[in-house]
Each structure stands twice: as C-alpha cells, then as structure tokens.
Protein backbone atom coordinates (compact mmCIF):
# COMPACT_ATOMS: atom_id res chain seq x y z
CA UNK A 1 83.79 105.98 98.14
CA UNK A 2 82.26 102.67 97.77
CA UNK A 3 79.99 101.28 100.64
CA UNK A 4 80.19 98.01 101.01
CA UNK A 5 79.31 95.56 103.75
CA UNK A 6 80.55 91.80 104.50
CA UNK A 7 77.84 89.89 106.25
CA UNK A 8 78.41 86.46 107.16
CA UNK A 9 74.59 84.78 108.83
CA UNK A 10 74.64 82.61 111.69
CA UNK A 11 75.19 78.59 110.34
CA UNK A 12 76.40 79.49 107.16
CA UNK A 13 79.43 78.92 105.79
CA UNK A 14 80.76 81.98 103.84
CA UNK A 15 80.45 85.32 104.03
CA UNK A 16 78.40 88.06 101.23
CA UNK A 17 79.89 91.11 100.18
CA UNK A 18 76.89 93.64 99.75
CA UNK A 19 77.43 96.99 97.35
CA UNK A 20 74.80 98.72 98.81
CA UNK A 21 75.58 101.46 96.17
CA UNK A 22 74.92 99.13 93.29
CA UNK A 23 72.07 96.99 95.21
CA UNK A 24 74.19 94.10 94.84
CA UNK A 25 74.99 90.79 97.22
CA UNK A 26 77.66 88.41 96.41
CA UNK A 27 78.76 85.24 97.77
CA UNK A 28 82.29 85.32 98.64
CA UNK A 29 83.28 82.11 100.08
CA UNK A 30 85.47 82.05 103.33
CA UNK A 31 88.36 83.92 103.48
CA UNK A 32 92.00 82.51 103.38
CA UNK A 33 94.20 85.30 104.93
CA UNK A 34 94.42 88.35 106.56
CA UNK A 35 91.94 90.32 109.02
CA UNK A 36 88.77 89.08 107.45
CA UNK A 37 90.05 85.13 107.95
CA UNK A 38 90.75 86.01 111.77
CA UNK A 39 87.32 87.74 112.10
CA UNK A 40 85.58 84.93 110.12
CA UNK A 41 87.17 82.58 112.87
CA UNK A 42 85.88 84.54 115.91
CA UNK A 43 82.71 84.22 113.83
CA UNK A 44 82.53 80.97 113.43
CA UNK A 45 83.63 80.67 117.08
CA UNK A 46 80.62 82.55 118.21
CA UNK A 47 81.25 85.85 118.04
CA UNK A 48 79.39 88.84 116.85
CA UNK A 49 81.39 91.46 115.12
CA UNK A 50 80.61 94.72 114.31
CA UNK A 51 81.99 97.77 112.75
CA UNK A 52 80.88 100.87 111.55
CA UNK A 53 77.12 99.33 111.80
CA UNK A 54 74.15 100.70 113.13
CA UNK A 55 71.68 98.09 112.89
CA UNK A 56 71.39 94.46 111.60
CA UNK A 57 68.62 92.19 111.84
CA UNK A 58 68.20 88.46 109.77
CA UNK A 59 64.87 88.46 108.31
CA UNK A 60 62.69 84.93 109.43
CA UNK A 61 62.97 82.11 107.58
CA UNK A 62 59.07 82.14 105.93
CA UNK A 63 58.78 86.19 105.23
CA UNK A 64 58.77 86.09 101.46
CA UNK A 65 59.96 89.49 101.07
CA UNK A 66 61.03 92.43 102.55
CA UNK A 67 58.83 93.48 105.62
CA UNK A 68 57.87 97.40 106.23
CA UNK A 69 59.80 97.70 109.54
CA UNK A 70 56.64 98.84 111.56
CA UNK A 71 54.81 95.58 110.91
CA UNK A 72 56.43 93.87 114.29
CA UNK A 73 58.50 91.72 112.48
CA UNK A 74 61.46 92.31 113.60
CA UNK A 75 60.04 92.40 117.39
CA UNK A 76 60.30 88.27 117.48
C-alpha cells in the first residue's frame, strides 16, 4: 500500500501530493471535485484538517535545510 500524503501550507494556493515511499513531492494544483475540493475549501476558509496524521510542522522561512528535531527549531 502506497503512503501518500496531501499537504496544502498556509497562503498557498495548491496543494502537494508527497510519496513518502518514493521520497517524492508534487505540486498538484487545486482540486476541482469531490472530497479533496470540499476540504481544500474549509482550508482555504481557515481550517486545519487532519487525518491519519501524527505530527506536522512548516519548517521557517530562512532554515536552509532540514533541521535535527532536537535543535529547538521547531519550539518557535
């Protein structure tokens, strides 16, 4: 079974499909139909929707790569 995640970040348009099987992120656009288009609303609305995820945390605009989670970081 495939695991893949849509993320859509706060002010952005569009929404990334992430195969986190293949290490892969892809911009999808904004949906047209369906489920995803009715959560992309609420989204766009405000809203903060979550399903089947633990954790998920936006990385600061400046942080040129990937932070080891222990460096406080993420404590901002």
């Amino acid at each position: 079974m495939a695991r893949i995640v849509i993320l859509g970040i706060k002010g952005e348009a569009g929404l990334w499909s992430v195969d986190l099987d293949a290490g892969t992120a892809t911009q999808i656009g904004s949906p047209t139909g369906g489920t995803l288009k009715a959560a992309d609303d609420l989204r766009k609305a405000g809203a903060t929707i979550t399903s089947g995820v633990d954790l998920a945390a936006l990385v600061p605009d400046g942080v040129g790569s990937l932070p080891e989670p222990s460096s406080g970081i993420y404590d901002k």
